[in-house]
PDB file of N, CA and C in Angstrom:
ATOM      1  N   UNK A   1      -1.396   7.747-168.592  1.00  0.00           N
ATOM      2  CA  UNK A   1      -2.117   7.191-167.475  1.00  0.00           C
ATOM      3  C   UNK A   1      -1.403   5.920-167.043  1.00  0.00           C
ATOM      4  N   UNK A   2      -1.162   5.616-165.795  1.00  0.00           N
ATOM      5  CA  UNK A   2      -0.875   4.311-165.105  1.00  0.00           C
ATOM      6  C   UNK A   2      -2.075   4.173-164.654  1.00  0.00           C
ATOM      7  N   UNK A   3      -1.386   2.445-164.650  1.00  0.00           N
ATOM      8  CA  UNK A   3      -2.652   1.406-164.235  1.00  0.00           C
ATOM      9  C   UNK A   3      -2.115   0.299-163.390  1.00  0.00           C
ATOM     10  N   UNK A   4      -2.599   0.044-162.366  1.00  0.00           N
ATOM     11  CA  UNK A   4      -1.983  -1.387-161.652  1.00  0.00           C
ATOM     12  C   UNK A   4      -2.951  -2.007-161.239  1.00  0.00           C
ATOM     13  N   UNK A   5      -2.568  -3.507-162.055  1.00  0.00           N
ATOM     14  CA  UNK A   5      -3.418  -4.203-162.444  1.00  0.00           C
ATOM     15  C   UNK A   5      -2.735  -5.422-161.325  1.00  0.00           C
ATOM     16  N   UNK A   6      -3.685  -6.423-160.596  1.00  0.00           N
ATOM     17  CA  UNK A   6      -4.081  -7.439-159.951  1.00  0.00           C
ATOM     18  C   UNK A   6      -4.226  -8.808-160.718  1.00  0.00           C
ATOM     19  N   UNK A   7      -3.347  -9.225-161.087  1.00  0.00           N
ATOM     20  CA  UNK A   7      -4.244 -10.614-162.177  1.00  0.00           C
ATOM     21  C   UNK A   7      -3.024 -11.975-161.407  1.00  0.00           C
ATOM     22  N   UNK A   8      -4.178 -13.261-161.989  1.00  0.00           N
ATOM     23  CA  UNK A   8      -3.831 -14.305-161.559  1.00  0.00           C
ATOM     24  C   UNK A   8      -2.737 -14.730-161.995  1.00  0.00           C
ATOM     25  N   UNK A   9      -1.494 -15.625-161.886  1.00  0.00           N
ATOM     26  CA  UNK A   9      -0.667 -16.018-162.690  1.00  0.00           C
ATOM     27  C   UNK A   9      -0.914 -16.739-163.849  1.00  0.00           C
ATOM     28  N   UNK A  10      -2.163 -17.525-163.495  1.00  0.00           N
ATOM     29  CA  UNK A  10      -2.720 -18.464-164.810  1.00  0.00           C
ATOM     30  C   UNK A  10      -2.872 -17.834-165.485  1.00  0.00           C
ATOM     31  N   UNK A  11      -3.531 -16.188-165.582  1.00  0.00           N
ATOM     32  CA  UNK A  11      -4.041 -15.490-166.848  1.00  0.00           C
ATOM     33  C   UNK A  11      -2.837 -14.449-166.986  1.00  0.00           C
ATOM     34  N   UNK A  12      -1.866 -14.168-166.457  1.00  0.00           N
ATOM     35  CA  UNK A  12      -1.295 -13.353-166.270  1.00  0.00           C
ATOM     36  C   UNK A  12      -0.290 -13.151-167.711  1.00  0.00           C
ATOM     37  N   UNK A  13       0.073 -14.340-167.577  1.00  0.00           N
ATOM     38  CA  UNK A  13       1.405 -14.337-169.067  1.00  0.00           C
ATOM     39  C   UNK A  13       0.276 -13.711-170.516  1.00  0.00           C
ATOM     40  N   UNK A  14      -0.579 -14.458-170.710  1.00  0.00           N
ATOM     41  CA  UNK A  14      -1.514 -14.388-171.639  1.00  0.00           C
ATOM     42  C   UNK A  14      -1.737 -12.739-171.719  1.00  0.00           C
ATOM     43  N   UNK A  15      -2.350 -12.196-170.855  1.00  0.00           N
ATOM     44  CA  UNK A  15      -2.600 -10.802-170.651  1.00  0.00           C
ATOM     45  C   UNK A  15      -1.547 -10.034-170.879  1.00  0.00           C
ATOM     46  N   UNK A  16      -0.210 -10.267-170.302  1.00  0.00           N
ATOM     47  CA  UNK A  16       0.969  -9.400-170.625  1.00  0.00           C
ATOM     48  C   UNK A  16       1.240  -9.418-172.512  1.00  0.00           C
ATOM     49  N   UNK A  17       1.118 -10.481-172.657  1.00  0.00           N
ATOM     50  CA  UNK A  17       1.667 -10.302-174.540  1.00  0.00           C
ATOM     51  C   UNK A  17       0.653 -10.059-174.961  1.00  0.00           C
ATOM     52  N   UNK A  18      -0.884  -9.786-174.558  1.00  0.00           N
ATOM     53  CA  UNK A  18      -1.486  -8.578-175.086  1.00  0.00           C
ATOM     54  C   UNK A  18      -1.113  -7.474-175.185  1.00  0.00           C
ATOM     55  N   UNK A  19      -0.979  -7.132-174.274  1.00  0.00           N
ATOM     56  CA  UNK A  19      -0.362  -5.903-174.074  1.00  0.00           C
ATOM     57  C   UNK A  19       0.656  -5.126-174.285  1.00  0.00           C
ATOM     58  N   UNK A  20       1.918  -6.429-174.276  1.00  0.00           N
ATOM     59  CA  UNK A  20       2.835  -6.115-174.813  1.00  0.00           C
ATOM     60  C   UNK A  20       2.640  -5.541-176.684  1.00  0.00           C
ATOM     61  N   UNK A  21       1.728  -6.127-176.969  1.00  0.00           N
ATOM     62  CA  UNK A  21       1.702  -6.418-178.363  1.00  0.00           C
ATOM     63  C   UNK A  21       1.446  -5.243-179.238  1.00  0.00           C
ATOM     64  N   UNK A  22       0.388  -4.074-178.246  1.00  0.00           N
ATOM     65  CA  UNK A  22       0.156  -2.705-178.395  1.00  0.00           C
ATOM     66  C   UNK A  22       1.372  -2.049-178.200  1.00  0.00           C
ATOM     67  N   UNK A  23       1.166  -0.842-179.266  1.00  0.00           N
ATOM     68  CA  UNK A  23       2.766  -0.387-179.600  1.00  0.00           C
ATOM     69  C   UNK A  23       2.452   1.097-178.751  1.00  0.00           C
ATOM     70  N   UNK A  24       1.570   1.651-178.054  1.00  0.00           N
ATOM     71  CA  UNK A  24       1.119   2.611-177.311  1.00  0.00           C
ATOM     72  C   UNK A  24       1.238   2.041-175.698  1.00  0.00           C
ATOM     73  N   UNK A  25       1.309   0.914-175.364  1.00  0.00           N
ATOM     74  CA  UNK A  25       1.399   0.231-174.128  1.00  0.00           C
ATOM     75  C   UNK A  25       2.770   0.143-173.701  1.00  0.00           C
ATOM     76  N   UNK A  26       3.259   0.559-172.404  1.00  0.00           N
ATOM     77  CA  UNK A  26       4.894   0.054-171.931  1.00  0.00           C
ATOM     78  C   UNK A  26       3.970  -0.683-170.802  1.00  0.00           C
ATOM     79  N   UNK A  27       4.893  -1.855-170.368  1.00  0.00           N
ATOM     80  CA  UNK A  27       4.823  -2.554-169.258  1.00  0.00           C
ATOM     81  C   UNK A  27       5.949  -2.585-168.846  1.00  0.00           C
ATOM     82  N   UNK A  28       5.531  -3.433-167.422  1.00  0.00           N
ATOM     83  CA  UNK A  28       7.206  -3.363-166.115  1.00  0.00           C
ATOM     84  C   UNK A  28       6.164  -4.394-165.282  1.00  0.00           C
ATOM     85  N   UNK A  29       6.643  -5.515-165.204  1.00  0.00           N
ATOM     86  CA  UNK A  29       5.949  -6.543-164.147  1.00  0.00           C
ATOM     87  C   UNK A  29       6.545  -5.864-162.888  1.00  0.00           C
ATOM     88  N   UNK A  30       6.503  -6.366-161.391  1.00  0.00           N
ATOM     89  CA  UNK A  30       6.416  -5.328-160.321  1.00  0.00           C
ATOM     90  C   UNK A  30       6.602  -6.724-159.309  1.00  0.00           C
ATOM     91  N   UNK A  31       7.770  -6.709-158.965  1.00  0.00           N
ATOM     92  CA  UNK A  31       7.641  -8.001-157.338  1.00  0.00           C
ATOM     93  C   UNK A  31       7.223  -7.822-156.643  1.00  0.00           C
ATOM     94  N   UNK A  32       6.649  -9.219-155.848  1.00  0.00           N
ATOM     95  CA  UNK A  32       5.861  -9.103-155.097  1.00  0.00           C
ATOM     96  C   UNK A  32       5.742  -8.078-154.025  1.00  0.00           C
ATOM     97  N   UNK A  33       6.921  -7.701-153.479  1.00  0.00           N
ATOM     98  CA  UNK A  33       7.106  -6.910-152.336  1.00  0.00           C
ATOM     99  C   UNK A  33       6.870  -5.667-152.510  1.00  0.00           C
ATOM    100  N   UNK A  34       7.655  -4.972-154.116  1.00  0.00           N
ATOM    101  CA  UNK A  34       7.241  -3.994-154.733  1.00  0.00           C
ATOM    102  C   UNK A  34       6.009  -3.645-155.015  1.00  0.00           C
ATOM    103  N   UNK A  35       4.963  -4.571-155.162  1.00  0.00           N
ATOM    104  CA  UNK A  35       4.023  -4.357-154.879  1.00  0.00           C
ATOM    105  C   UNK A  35       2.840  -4.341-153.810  1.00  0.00           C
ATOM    106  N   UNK A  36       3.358  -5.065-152.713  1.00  0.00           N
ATOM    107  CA  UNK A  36       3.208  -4.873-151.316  1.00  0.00           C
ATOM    108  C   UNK A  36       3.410  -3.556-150.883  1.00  0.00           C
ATOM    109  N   UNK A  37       4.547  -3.215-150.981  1.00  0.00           N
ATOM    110  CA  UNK A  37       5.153  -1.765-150.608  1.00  0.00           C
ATOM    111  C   UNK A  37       4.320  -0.605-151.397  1.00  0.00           C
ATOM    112  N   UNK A  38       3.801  -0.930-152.596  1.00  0.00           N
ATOM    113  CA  UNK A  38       2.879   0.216-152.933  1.00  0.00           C
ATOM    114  C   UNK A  38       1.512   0.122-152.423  1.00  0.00           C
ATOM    115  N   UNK A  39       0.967  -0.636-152.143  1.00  0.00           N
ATOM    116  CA  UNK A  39      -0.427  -1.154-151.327  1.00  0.00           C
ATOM    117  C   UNK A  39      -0.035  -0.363-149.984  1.00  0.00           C
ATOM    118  N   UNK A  40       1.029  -0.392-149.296  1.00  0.00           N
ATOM    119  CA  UNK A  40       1.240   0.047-147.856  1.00  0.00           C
ATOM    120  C   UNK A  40       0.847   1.398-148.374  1.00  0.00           C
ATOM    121  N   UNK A  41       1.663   1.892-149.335  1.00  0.00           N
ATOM    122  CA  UNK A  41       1.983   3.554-149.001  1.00  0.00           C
ATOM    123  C   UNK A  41       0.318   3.815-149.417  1.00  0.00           C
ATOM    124  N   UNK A  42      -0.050   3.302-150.821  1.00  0.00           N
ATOM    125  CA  UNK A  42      -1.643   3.991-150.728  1.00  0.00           C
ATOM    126  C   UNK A  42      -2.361   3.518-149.616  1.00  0.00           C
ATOM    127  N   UNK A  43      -2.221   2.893-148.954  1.00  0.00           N
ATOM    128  CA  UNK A  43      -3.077   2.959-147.438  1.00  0.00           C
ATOM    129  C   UNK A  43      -2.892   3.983-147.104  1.00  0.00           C
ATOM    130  N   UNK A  44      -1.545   3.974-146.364  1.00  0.00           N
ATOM    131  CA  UNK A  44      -1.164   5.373-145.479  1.00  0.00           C
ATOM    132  C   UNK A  44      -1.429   6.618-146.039  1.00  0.00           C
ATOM    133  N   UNK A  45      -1.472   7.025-147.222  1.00  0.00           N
ATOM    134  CA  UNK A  45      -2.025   8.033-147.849  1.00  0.00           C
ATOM    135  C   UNK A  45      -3.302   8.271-147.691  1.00  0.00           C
ATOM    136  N   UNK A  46      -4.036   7.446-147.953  1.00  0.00           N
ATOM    137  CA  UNK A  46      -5.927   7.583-147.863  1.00  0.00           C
ATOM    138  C   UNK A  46      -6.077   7.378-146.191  1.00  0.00           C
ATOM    139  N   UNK A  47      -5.223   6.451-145.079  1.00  0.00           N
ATOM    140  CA  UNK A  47      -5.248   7.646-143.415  1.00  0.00           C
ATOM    141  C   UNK A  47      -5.003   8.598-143.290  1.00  0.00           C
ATOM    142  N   UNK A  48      -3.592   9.280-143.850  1.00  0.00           N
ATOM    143  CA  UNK A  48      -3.511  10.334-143.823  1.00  0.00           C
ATOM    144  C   UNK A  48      -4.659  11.791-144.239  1.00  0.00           C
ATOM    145  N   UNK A  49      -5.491  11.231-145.257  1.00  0.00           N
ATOM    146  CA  UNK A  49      -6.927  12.346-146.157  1.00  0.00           C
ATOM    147  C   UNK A  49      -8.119  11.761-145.039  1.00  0.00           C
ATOM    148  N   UNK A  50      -7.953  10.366-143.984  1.00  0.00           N
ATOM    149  CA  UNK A  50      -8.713  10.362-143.746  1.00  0.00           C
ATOM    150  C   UNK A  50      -8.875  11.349-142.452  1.00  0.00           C
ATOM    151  N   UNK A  51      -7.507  11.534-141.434  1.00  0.00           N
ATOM    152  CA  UNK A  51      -7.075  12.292-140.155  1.00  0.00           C
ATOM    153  C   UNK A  51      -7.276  13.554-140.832  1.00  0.00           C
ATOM    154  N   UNK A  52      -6.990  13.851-141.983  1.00  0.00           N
ATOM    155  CA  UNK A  52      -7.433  15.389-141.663  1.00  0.00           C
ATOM    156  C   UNK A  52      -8.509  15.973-142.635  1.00  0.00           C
ATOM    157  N   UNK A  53      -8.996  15.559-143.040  1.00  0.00           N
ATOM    158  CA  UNK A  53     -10.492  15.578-143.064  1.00  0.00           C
ATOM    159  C   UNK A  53     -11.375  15.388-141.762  1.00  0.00           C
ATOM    160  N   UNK A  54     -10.772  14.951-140.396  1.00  0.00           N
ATOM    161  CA  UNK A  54     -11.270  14.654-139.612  1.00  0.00           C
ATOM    162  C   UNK A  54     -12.668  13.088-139.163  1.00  0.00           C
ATOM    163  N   UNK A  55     -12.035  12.073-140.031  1.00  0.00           N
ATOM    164  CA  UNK A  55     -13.003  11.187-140.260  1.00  0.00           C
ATOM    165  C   UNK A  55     -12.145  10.309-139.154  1.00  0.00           C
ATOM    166  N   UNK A  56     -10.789  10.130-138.967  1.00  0.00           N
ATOM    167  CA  UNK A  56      -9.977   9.324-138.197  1.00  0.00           C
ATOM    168  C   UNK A  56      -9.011  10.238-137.414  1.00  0.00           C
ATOM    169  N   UNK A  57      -9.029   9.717-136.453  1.00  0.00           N
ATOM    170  CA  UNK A  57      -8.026  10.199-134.995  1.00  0.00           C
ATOM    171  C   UNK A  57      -6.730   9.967-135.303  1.00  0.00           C
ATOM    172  N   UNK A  58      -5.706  10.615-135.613  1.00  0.00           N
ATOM    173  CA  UNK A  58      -4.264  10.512-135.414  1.00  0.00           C
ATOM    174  C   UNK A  58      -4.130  10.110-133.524  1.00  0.00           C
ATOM    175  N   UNK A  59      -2.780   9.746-133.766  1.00  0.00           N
ATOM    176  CA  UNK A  59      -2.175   9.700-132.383  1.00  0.00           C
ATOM    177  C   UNK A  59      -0.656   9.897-132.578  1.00  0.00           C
ATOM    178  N   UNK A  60      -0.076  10.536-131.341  1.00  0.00           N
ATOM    179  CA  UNK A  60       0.918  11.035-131.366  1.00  0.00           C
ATOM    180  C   UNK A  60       2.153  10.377-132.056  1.00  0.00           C
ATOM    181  N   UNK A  61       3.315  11.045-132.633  1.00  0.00           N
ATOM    182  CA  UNK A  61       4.145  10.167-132.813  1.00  0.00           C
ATOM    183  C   UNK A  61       5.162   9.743-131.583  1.00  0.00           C
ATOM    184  N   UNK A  62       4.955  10.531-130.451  1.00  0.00           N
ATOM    185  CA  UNK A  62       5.493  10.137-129.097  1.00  0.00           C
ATOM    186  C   UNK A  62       5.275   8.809-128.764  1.00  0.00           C
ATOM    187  N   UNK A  63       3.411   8.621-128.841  1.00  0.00           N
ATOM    188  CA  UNK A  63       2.963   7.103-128.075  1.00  0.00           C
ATOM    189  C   UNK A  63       3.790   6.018-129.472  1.00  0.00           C
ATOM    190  N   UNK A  64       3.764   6.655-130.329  1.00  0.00           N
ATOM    191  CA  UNK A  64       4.237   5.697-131.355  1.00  0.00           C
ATOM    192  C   UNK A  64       5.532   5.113-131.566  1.00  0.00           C
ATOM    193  N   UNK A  65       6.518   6.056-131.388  1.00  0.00           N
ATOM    194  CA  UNK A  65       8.045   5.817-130.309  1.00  0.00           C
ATOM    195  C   UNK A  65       7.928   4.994-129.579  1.00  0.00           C
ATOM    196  N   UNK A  66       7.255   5.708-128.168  1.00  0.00           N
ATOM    197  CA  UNK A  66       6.841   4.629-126.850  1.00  0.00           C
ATOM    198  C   UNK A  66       7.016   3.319-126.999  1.00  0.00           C
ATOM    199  N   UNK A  67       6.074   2.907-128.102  1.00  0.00           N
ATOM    200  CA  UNK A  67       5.808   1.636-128.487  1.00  0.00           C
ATOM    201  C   UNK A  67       6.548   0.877-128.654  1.00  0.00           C
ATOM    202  N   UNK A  68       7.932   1.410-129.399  1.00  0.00           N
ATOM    203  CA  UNK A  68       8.889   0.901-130.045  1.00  0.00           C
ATOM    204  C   UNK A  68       9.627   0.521-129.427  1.00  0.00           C
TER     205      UNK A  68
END
């Protein structure tokens, strides 16, 4: 199982050498952006289940070009 975890920097070090400390646990700290960039894509994923489930309106990728 993965887990991505949100924590403060103050508690953050503390929490990692817990964790580290479990011999069943791997960690990988994650930069900031790297983790920006995964926040984007699970957005766009849960619009995407939301457009076709029909809960949200897509729009073309033409007007979306356009735009550009």
């Amino acid at each position: 199982m993965k887990v991505l975890l949100d924590i403060k920097d103050a508690n953050a070090l503390h929490l990692m050498e817990v964790l580290k400390s479990l011999p069943y646990v791997k960690t990988q700290q994650l930069t900031d952006e790297k983790a920006e960039l995964l926040s984007d894509i699970r957005e766009a994923v849960e619009n995407l289940k939301l457009v076709r489930s029909g809960k949200m309106k897509a729009r073309p990728a033409k007007d979306l070009l356009n735009e550009l």
